[in-house]
C-alpha atoms as a PDB file:
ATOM      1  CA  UNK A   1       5.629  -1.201  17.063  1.00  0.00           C
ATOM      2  CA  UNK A   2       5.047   1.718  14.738  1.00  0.00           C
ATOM      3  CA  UNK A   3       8.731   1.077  13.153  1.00  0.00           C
ATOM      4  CA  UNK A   4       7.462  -2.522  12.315  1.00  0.00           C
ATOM      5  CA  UNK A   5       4.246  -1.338  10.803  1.00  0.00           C
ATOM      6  CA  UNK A   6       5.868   0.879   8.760  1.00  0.00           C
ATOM      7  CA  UNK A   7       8.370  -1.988   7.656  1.00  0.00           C
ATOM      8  CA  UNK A   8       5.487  -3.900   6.852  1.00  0.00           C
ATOM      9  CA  UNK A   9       3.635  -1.673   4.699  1.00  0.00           C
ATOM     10  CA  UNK A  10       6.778  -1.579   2.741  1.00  0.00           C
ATOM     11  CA  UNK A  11       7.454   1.829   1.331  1.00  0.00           C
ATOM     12  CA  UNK A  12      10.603   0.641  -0.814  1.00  0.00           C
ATOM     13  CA  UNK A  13       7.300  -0.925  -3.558  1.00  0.00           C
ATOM     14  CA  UNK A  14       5.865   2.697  -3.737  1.00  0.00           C
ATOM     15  CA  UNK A  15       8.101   3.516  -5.975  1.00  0.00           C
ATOM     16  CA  UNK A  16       6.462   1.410  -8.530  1.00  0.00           C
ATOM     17  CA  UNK A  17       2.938   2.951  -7.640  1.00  0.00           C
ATOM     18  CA  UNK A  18       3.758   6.015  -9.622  1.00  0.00           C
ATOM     19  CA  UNK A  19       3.228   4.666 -12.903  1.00  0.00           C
ATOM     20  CA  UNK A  20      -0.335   6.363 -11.977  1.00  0.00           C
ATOM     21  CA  UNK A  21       1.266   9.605 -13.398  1.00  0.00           C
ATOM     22  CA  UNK A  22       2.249   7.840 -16.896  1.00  0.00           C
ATOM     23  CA  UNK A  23      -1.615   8.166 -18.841  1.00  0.00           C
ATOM     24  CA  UNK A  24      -1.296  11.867 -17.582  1.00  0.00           C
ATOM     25  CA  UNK A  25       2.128  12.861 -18.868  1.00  0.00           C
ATOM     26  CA  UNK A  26       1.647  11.191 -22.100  1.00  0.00           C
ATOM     27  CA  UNK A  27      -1.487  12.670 -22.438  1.00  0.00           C
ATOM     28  CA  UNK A  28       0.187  15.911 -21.580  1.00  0.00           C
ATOM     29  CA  UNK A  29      -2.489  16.796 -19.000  1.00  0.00           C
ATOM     30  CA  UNK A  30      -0.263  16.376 -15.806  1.00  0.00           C
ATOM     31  CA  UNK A  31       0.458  20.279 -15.134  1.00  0.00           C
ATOM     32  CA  UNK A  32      -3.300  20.969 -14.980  1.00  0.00           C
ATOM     33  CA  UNK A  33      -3.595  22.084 -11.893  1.00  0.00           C
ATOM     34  CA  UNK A  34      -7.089  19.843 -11.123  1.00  0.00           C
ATOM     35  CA  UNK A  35      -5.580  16.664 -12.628  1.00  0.00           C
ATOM     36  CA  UNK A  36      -2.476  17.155 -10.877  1.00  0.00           C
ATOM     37  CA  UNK A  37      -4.060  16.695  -7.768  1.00  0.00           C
ATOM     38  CA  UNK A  38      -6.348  13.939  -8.968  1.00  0.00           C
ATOM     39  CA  UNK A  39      -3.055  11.911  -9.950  1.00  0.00           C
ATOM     40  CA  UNK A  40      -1.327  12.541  -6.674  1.00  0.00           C
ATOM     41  CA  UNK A  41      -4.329  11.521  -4.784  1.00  0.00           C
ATOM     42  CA  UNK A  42      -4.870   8.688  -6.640  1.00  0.00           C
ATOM     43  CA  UNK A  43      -0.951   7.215  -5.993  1.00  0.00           C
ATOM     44  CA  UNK A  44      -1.298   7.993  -2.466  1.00  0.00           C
ATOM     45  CA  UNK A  45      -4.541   6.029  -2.615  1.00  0.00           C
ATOM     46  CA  UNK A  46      -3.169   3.191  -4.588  1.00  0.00           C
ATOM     47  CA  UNK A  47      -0.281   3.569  -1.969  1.00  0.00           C
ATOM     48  CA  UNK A  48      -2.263   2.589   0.371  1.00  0.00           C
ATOM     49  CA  UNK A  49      -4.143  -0.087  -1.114  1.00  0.00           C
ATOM     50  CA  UNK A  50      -1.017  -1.809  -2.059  1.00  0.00           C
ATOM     51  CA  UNK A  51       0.336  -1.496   1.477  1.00  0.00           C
ATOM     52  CA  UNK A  52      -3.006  -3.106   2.896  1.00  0.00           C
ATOM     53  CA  UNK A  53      -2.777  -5.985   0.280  1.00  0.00           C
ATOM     54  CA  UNK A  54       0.783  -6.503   1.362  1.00  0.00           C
ATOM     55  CA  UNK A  55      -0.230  -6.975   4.983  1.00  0.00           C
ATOM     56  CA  UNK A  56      -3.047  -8.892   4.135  1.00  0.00           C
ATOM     57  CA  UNK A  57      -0.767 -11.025   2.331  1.00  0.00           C
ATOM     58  CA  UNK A  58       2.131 -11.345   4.515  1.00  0.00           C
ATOM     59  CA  UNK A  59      -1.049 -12.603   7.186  1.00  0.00           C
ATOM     60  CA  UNK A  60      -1.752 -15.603   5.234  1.00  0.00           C
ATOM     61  CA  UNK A  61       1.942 -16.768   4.237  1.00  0.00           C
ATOM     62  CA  UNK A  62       2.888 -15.884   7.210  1.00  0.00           C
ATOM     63  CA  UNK A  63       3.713 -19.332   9.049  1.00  0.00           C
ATOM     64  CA  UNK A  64       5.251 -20.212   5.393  1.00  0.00           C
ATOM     65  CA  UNK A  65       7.221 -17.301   5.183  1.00  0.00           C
ATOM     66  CA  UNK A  66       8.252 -17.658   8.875  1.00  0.00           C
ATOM     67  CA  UNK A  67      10.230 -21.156   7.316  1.00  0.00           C
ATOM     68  CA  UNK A  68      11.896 -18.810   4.193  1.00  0.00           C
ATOM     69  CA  UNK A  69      15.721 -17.608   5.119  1.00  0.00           C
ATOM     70  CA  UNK A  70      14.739 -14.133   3.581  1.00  0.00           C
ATOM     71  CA  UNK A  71      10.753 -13.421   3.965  1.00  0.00           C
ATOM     72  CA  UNK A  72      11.065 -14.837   7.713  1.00  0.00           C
ATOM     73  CA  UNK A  73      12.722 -11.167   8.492  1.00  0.00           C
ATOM     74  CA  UNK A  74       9.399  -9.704   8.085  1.00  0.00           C
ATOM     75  CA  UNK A  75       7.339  -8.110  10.723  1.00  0.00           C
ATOM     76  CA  UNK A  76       4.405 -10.216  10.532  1.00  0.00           C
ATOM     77  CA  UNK A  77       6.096 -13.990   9.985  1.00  0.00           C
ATOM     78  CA  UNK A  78       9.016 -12.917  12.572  1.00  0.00           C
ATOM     79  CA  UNK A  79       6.021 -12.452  15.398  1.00  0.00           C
ATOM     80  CA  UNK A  80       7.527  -8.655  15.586  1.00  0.00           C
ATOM     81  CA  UNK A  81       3.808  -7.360  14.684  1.00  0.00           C
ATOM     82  CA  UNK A  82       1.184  -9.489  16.044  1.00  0.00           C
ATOM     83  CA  UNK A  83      -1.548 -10.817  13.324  1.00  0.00           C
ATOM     84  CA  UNK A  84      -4.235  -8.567  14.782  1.00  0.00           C
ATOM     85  CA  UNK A  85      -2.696  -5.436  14.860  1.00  0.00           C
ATOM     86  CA  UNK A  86      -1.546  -6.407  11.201  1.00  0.00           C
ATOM     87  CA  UNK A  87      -5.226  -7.253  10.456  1.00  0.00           C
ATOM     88  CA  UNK A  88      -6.493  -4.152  12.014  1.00  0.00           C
ATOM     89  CA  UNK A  89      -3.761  -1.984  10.118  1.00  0.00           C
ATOM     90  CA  UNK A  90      -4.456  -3.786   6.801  1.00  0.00           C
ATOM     91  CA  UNK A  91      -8.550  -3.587   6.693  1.00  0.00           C
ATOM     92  CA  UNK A  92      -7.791   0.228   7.859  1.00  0.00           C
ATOM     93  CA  UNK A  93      -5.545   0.926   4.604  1.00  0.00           C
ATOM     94  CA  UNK A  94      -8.028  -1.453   2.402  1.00  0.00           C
ATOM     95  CA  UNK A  95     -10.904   0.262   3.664  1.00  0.00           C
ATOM     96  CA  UNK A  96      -9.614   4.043   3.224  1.00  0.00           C
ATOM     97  CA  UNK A  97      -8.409   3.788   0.186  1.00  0.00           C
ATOM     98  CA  UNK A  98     -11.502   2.314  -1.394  1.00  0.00           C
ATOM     99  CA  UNK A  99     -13.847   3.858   0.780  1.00  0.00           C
ATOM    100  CA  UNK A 100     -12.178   7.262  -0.076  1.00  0.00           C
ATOM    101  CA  UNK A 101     -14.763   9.814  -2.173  1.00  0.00           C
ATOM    102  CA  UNK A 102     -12.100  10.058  -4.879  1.00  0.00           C
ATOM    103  CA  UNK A 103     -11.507   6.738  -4.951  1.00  0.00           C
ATOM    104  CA  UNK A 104     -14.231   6.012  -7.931  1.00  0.00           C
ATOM    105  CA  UNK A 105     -14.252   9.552  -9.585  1.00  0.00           C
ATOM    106  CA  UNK A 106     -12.469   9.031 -13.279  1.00  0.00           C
ATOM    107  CA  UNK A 107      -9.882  11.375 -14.031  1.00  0.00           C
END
């Protein structure tokens, strides 16, 4: 089960999360040590959000995605991770990542 969770929170799309770092390089502030770990925290965080939104989506498309040749692969439409388990996982991620004390601090 944990292999399909971890399918389903799709890692591959983090790579796109780390346009966090972009207002920090350009503003040349990235190698302060403080902001450094503000920005890394933050594209965990938003790393997590994404992968709770993902879930939450792939719960409602999921009978619609179970009739696609390519989406009906995934975890939750294939039946390989059962809706509440999905649920549970996604409200989890939603929840910690803006629940988290950071999560509303500026940087």
């Amino acid at each position: 089960m944990i292999r399909h969770v971890w399918t389903a929170l799709r890692p591959k799309q983090w790579i796109k999360n780390l346009f966090v770092f972009l207002p920090f390089i350009f503003g040349q502030k990235l190698f302060v040590s403080f902001r450094l770990i503000d920005v890394s925290v933050a594209a965990v965080l938003f790393c997590l959000l994404a992968s709770g939104c993902y879930l939450m989506n792939d719960l409602f498309d999921r009978l619609s995605d179970g009739r696609h040749p390519v989406k009906s692969r995934r975890p939750v439409a294939s039946g390989l991770l059962q809706a509440p388990v999905a649920m549970m996982f996604s409200a989890a991620l939603i929840f910690l990542s803006l629940g988290s004390p950071i999560a509303g601090t500026s940087a």
